[in-house]
N, C-alpha and C. Protein backbone atom coordinates (compact mmCIF):
# COMPACT_ATOMS: atom_id res chain seq x y z
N UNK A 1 14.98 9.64 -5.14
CA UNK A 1 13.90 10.00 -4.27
C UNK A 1 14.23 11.32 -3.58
N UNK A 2 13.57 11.54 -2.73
CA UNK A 2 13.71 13.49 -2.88
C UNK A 2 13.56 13.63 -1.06
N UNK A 3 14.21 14.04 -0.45
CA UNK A 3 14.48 14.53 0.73
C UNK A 3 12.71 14.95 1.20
N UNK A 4 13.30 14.91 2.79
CA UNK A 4 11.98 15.84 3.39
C UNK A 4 12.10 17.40 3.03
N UNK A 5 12.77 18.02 2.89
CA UNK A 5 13.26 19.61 3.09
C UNK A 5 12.94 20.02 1.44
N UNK A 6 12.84 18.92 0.75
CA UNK A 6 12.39 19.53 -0.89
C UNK A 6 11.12 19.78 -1.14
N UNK A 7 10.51 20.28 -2.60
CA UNK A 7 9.20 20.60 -2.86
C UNK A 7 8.97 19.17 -3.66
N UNK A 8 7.92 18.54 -3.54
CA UNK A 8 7.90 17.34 -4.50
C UNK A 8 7.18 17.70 -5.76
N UNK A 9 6.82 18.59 -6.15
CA UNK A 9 6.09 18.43 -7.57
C UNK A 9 6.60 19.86 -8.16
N UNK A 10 7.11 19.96 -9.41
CA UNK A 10 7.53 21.46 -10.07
C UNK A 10 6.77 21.38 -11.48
N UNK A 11 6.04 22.70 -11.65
CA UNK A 11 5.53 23.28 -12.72
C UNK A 11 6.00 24.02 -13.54
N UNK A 12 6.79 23.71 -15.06
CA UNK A 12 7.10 24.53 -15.72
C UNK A 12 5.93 25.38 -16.80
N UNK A 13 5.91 26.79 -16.42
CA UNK A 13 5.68 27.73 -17.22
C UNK A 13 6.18 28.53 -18.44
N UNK A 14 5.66 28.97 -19.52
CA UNK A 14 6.37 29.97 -20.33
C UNK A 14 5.74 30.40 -21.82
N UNK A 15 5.41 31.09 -22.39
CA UNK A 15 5.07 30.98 -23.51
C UNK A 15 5.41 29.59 -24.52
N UNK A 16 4.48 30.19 -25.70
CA UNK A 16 5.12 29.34 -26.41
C UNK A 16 6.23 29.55 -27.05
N UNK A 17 7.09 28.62 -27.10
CA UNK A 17 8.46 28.54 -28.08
C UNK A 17 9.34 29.17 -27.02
N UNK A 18 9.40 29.30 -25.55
CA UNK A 18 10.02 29.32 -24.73
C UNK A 18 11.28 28.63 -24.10
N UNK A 19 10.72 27.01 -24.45
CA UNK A 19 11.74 26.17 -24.44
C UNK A 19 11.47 25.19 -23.12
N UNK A 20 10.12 25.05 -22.94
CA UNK A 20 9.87 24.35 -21.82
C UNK A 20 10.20 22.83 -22.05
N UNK A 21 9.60 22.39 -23.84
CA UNK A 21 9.97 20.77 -23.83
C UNK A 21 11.53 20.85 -24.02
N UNK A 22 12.21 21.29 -24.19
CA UNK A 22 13.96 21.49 -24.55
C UNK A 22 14.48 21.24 -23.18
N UNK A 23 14.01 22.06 -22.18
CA UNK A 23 14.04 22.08 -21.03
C UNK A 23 13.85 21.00 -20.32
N UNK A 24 12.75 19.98 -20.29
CA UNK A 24 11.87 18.38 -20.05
C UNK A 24 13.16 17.48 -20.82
N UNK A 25 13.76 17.84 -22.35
CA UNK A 25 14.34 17.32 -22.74
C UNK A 25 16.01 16.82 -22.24
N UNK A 26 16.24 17.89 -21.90
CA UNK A 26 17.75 18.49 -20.74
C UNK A 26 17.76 17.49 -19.67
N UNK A 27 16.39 17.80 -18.82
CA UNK A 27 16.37 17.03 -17.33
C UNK A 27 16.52 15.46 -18.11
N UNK A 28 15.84 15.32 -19.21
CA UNK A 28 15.53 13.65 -18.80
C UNK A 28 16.90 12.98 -18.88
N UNK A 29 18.10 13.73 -19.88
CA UNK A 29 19.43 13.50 -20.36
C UNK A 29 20.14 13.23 -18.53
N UNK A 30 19.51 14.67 -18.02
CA UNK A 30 20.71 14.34 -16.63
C UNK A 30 20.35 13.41 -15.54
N UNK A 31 18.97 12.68 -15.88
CA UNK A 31 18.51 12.03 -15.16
C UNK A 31 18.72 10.59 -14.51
N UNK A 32 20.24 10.01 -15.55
CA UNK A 32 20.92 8.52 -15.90
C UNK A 32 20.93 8.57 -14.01
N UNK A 33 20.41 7.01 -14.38
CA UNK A 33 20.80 6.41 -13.04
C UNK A 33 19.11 6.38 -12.24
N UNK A 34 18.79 7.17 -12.45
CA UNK A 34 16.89 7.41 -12.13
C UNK A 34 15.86 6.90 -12.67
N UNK A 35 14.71 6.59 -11.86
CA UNK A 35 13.75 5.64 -13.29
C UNK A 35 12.77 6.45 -13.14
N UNK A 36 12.69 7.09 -14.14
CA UNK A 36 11.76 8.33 -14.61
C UNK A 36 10.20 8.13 -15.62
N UNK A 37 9.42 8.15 -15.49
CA UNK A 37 8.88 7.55 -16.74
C UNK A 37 7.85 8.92 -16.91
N UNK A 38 6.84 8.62 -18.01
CA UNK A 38 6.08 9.78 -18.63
C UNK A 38 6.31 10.03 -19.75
N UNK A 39 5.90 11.32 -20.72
CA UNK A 39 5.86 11.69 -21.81
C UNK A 39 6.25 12.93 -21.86
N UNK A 40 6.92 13.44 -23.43
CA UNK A 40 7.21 14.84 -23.77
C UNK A 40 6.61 15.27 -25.34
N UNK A 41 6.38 16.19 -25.38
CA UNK A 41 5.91 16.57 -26.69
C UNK A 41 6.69 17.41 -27.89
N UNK A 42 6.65 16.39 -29.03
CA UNK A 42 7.23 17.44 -30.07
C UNK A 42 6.57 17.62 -31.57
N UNK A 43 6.97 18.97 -32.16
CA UNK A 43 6.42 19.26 -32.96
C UNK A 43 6.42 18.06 -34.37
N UNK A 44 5.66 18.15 -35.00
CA UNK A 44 5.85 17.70 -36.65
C UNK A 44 5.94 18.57 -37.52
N UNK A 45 7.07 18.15 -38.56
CA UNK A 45 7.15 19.45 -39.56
C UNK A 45 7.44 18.49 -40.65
N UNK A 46 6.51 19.11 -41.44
CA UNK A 46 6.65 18.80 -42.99
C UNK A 46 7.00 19.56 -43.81
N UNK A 47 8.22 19.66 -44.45
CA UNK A 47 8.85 20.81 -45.61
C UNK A 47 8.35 22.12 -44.79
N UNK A 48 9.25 21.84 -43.63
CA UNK A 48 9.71 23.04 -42.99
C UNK A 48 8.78 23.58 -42.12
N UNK A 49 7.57 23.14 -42.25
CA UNK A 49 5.97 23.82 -41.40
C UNK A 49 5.77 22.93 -40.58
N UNK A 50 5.11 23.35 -39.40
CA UNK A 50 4.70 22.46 -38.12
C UNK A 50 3.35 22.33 -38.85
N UNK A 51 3.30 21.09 -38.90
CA UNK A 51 1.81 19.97 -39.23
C UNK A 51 1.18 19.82 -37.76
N UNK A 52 1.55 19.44 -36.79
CA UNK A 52 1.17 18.75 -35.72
C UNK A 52 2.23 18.43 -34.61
N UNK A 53 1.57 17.78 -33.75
CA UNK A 53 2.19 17.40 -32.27
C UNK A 53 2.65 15.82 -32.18
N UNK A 54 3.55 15.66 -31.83
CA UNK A 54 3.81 13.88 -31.10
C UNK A 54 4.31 14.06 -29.88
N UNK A 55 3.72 12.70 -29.30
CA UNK A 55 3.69 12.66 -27.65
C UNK A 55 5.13 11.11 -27.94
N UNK A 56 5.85 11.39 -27.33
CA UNK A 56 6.75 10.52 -26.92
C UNK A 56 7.21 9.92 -25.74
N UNK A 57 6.77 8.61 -25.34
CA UNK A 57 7.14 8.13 -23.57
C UNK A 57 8.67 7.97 -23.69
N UNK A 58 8.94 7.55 -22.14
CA UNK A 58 10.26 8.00 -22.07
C UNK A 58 10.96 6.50 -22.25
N UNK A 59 10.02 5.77 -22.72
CA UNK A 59 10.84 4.71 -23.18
C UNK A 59 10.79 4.28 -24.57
N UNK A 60 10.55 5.53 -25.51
CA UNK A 60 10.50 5.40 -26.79
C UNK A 60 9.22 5.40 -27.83
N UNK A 61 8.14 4.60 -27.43
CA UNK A 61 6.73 4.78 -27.81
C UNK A 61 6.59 5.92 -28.34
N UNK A 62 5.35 6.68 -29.36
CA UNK A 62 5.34 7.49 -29.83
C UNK A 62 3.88 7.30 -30.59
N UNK A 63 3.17 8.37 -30.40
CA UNK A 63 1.80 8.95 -30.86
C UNK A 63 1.62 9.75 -31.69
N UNK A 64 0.64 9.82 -32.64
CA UNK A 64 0.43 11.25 -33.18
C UNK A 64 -0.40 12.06 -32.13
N UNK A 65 -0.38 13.25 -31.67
CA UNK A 65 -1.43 13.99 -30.30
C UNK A 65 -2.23 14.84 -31.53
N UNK A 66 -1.93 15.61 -32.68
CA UNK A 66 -2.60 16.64 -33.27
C UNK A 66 -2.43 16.95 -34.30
N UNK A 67 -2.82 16.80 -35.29
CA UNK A 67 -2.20 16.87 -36.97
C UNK A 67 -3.59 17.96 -37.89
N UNK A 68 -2.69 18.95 -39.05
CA UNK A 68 -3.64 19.03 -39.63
C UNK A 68 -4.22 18.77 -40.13
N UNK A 69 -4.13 17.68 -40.96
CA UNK A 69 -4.64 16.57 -41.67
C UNK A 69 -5.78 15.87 -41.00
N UNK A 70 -5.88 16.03 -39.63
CA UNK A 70 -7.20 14.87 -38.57
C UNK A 70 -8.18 15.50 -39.11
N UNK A 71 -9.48 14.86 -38.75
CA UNK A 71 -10.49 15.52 -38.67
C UNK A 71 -11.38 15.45 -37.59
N UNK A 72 -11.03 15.50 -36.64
CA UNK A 72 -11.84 15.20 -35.08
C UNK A 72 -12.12 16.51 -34.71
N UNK A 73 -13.25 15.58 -34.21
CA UNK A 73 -14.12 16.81 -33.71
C UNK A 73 -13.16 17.84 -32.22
N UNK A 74 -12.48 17.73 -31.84
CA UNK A 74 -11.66 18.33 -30.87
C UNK A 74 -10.51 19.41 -31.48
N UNK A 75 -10.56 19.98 -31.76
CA UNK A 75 -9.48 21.21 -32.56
C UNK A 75 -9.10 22.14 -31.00
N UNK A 76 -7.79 22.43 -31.38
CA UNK A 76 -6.82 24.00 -31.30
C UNK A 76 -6.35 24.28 -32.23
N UNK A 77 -6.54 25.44 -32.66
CA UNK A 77 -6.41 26.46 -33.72
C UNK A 77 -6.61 25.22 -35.13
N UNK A 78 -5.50 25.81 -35.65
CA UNK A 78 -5.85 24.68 -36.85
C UNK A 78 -5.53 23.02 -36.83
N UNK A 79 -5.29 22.95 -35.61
CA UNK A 79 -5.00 21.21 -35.39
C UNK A 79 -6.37 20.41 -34.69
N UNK A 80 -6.15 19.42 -35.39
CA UNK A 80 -7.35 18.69 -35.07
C UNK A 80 -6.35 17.50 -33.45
N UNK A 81 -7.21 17.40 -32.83
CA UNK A 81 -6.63 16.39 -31.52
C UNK A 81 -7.27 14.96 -31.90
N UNK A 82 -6.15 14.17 -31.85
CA UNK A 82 -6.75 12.55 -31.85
C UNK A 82 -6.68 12.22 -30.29
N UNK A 83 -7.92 12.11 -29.85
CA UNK A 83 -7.82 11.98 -27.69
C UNK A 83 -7.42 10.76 -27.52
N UNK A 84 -7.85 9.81 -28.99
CA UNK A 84 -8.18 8.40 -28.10
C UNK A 84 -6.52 7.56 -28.44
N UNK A 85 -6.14 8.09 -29.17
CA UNK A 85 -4.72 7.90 -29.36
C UNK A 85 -3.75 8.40 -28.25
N UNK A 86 -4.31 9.41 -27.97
CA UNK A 86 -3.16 10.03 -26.48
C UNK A 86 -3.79 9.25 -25.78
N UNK A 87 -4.60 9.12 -25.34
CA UNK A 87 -5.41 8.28 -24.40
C UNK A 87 -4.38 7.11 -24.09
N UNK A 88 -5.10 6.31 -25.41
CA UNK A 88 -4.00 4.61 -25.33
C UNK A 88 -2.61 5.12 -25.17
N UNK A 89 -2.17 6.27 -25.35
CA UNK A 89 -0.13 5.90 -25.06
C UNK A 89 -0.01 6.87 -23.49
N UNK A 90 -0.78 7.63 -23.33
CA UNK A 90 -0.23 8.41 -22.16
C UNK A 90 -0.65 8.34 -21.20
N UNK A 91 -2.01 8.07 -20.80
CA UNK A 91 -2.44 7.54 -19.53
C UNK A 91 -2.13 6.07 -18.54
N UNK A 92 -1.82 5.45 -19.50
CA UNK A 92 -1.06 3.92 -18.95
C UNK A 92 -0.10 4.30 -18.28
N UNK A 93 0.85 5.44 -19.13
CA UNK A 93 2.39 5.53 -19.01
C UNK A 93 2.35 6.56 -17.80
N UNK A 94 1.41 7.05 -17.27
CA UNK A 94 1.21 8.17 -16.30
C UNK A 94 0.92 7.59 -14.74
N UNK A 95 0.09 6.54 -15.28
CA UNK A 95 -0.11 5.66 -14.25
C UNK A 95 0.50 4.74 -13.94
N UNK A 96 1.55 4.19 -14.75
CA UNK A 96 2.54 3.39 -14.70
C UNK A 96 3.75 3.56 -13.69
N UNK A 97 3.82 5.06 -14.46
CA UNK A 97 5.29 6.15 -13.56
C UNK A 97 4.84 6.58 -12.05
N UNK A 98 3.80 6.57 -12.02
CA UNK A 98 3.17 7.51 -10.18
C UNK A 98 2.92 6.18 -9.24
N UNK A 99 2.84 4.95 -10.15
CA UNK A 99 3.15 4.04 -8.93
C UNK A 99 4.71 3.09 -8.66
N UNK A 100 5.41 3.10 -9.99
CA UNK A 100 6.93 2.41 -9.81
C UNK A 100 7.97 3.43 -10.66
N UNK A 101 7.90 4.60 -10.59
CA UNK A 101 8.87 5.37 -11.10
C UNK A 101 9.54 6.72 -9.61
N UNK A 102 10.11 6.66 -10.10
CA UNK A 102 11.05 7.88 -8.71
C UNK A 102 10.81 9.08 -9.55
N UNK A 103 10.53 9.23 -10.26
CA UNK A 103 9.77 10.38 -11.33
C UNK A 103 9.00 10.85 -12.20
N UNK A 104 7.97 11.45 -12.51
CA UNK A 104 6.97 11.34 -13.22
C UNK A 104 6.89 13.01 -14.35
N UNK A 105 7.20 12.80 -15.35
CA UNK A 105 7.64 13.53 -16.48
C UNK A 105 5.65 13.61 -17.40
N UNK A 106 5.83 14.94 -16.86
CA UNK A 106 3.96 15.35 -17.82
C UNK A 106 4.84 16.38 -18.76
N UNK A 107 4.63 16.63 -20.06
CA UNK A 107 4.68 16.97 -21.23
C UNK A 107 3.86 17.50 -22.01
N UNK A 108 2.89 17.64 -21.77
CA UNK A 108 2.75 19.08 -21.45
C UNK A 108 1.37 18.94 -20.62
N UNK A 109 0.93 19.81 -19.61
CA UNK A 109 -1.11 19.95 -19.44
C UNK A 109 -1.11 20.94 -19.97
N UNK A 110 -1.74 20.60 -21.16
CA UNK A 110 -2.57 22.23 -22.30
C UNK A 110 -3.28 21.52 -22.66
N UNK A 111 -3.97 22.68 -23.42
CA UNK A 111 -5.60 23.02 -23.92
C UNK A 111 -5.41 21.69 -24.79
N UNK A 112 -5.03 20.84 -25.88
CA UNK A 112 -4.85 19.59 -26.35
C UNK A 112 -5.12 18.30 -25.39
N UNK A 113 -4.39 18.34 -24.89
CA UNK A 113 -4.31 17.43 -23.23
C UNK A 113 -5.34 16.79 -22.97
N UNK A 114 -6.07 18.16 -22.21
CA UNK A 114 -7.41 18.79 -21.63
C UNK A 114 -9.01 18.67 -21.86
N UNK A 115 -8.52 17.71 -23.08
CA UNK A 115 -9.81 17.27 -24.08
C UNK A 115 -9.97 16.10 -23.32
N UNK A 116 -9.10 15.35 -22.57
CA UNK A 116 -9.11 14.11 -22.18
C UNK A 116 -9.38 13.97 -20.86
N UNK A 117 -10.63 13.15 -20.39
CA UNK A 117 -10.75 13.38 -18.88
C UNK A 117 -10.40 12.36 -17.95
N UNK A 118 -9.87 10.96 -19.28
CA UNK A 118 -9.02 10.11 -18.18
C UNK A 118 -7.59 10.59 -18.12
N UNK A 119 -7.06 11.61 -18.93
CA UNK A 119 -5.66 12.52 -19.01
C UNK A 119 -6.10 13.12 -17.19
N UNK A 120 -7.05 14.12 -17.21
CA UNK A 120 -6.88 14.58 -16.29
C UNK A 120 -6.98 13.59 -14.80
N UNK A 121 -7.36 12.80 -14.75
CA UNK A 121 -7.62 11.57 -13.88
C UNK A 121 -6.27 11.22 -13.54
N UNK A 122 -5.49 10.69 -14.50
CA UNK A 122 -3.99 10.42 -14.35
C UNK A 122 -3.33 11.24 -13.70
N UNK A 123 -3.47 12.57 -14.52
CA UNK A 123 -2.70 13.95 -14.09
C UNK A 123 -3.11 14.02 -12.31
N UNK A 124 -4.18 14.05 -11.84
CA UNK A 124 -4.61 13.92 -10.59
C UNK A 124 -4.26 13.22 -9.65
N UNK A 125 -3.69 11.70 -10.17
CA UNK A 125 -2.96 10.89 -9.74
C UNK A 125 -2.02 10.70 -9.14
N UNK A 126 -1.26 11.42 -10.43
CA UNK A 126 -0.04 11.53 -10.34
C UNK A 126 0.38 12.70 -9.18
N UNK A 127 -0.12 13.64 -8.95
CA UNK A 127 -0.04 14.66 -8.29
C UNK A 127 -0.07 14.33 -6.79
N UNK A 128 -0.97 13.63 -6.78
CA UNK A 128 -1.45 12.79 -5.24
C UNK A 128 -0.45 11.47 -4.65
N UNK A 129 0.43 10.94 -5.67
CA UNK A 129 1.07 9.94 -5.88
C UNK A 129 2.18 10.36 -4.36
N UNK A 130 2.93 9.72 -4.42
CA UNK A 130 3.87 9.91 -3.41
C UNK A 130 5.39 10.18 -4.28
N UNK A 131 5.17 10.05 -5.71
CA UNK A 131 6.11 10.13 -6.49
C UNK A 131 6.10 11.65 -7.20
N UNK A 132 7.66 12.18 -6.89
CA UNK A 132 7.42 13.82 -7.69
C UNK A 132 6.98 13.87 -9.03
N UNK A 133 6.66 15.34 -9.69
CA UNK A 133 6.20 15.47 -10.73
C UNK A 133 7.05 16.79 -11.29
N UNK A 134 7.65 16.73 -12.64
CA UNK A 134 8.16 17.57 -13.50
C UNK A 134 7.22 17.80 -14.43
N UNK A 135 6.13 19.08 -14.42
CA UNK A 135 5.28 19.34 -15.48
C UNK A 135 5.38 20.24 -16.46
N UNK A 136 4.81 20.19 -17.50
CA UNK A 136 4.94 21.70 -18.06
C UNK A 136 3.37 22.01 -18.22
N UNK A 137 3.13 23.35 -18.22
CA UNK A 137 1.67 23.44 -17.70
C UNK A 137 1.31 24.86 -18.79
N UNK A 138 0.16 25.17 -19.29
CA UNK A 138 -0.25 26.17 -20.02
C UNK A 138 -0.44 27.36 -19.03
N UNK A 139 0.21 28.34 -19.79
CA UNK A 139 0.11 29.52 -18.67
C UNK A 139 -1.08 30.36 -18.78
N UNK A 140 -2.29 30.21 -19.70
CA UNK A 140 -3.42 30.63 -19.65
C UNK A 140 -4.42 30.11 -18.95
N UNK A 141 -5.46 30.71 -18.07
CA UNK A 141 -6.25 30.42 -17.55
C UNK A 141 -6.99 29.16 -18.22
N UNK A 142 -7.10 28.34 -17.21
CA UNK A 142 -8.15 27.06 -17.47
C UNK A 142 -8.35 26.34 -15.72
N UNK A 143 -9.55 25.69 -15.63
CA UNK A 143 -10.16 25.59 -14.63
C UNK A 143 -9.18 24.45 -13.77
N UNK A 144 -8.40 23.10 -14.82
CA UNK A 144 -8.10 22.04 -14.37
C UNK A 144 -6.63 22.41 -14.13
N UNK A 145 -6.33 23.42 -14.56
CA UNK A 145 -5.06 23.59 -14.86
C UNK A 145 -4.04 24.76 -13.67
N UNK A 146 -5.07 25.61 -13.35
CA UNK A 146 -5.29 26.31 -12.58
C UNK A 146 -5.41 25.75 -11.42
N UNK A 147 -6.48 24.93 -10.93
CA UNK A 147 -6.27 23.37 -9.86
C UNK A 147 -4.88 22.92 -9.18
N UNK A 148 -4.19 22.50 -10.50
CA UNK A 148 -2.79 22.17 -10.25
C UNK A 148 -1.76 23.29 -9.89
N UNK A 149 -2.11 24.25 -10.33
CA UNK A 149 -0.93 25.29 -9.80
C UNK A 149 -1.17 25.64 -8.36
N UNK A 150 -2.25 26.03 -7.86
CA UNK A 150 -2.65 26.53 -6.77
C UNK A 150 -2.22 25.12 -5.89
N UNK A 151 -1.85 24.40 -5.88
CA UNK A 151 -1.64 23.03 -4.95
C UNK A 151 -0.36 23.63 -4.02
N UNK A 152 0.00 22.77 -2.90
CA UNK A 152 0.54 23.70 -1.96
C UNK A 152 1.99 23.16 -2.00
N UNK A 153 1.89 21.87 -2.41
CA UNK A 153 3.02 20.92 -2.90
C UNK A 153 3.96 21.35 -4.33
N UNK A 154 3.34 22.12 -4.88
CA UNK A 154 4.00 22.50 -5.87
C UNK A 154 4.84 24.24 -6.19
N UNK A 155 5.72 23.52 -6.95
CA UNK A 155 6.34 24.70 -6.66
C UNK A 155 6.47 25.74 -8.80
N UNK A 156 5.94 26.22 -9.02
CA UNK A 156 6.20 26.82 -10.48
C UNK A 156 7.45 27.62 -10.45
N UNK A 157 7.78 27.61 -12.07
CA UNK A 157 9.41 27.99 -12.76
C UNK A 157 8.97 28.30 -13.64
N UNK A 158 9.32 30.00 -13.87
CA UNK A 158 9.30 30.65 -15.22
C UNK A 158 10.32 29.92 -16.01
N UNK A 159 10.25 29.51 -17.79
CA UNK A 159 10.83 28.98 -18.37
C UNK A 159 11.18 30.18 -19.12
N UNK A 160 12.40 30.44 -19.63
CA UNK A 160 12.98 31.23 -20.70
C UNK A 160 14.31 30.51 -21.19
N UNK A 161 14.54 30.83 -22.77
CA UNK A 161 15.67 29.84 -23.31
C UNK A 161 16.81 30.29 -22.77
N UNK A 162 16.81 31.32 -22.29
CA UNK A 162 17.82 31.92 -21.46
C UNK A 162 18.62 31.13 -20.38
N UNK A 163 17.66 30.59 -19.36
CA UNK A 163 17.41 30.42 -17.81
C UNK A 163 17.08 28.75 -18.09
N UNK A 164 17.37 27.89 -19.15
CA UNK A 164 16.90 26.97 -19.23
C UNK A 164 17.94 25.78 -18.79
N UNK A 165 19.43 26.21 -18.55
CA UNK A 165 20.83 25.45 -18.46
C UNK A 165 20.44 25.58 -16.80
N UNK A 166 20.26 27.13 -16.01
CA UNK A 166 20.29 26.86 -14.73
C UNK A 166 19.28 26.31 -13.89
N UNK A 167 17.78 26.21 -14.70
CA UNK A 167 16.88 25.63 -14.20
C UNK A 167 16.65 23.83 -13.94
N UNK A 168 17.45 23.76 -15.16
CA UNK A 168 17.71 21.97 -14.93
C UNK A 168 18.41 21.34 -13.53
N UNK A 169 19.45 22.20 -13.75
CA UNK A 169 20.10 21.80 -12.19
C UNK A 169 19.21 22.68 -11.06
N UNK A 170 18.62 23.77 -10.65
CA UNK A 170 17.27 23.82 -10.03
C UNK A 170 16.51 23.09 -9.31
N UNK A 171 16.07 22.63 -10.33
CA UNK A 171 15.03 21.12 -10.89
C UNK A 171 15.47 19.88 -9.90
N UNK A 172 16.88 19.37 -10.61
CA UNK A 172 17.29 18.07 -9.69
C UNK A 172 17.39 18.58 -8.53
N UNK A 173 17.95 19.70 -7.69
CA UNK A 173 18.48 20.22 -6.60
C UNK A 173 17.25 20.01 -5.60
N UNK A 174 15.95 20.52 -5.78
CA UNK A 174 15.29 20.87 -5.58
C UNK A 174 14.02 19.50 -5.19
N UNK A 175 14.29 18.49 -6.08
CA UNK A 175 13.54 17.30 -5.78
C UNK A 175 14.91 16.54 -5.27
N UNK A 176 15.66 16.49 -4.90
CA UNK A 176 16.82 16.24 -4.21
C UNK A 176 17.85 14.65 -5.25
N UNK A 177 17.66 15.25 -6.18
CA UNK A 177 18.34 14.30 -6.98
C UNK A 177 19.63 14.60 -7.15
N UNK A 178 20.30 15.44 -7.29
CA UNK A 178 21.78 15.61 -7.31
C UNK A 178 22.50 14.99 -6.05
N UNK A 179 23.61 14.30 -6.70
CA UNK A 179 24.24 13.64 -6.21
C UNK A 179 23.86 12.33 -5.12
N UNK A 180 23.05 11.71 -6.04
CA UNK A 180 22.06 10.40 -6.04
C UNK A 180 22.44 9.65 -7.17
């Protein structure tokens, strides 16, 4: 749980291929001893090419979020979005974590996400929750997304693969988890 003198909610930023889920991936490793819950996102690759997205909770569960192969009506670029599949695995798990977790792990809010308006409901939730939030957030303009940054509670972190070893410890420091 996180001191008065900390920021309770942090926004990770960065391009893509920056290293923001690597980064989500890092914290959740140093996190033993904490009950963290939420989701992270990783690519699919088939003979070497990214096909699509999977959403993974932090207790193992696992979704398809975006494949080329879908055919739903919801696309980014060439990926088609299955909503109602993120739906059933990530909104439970969002709402699950913002009322009995000491941490709440979002993976990503982007334009995919964003298709979903009980996603953003959760996301809203969670934010309001009394429980911190580790996000990673799209750094292009969008209305809901934009919402969340401007919040007064939150604090944003440029991500670079560089800066990604000192930001983890950052991170815990900062929601007052080190040496807890």
């Amino acid at each position: 749980m996180k001191s008065s003198d900390t920021v309770k909610n942090i926004l990770l930023e960065g391009r893509p291929g920056s290293g923001k889920t690597t980064l989500v991936k890092k914290l959740i490793e140093r996190l033993s001893g904490h009950d963290a819950g939420g989701f992270y996102t990783e690519e699919i690759r088939e003979s070497g090419e990214r096909t699509g997205f999977r959403i993974r909770t932090l207790d193992g569960r696992d979704a398809v979020l975006a494949h080329v192969d879908f055919s739903f009506a919801e696309r980014v670029g060439k990926y088609s979005v299955d909503v109602r599949a993120f739906e059933a695995l990530a909104v439970p798990v969002l709402k699950q974590a913002a009322l009995e977790r000491d941490l709440v792990i979002i993976d990503e809010i982007g334009r995919m996400e964003l298709f979903s308006d009980s996603f953003k409901t959760a996301v809203r939730a969670c934010f309001f929750s009394d429980v911190p939030v580790v996000a990673t957030i799209m750094s292009r303009a969008h209305p809901f997304a934009d919402g969340i940054k401007m919040r007064r509670d939150v604090k944003r972190m440029q991500v670079t693969k560089e800066e990604q070893g000192f930001l983890v410890v950052e991170i815990l420091e900062e929601l007052g988890f080190v040496g807890k």
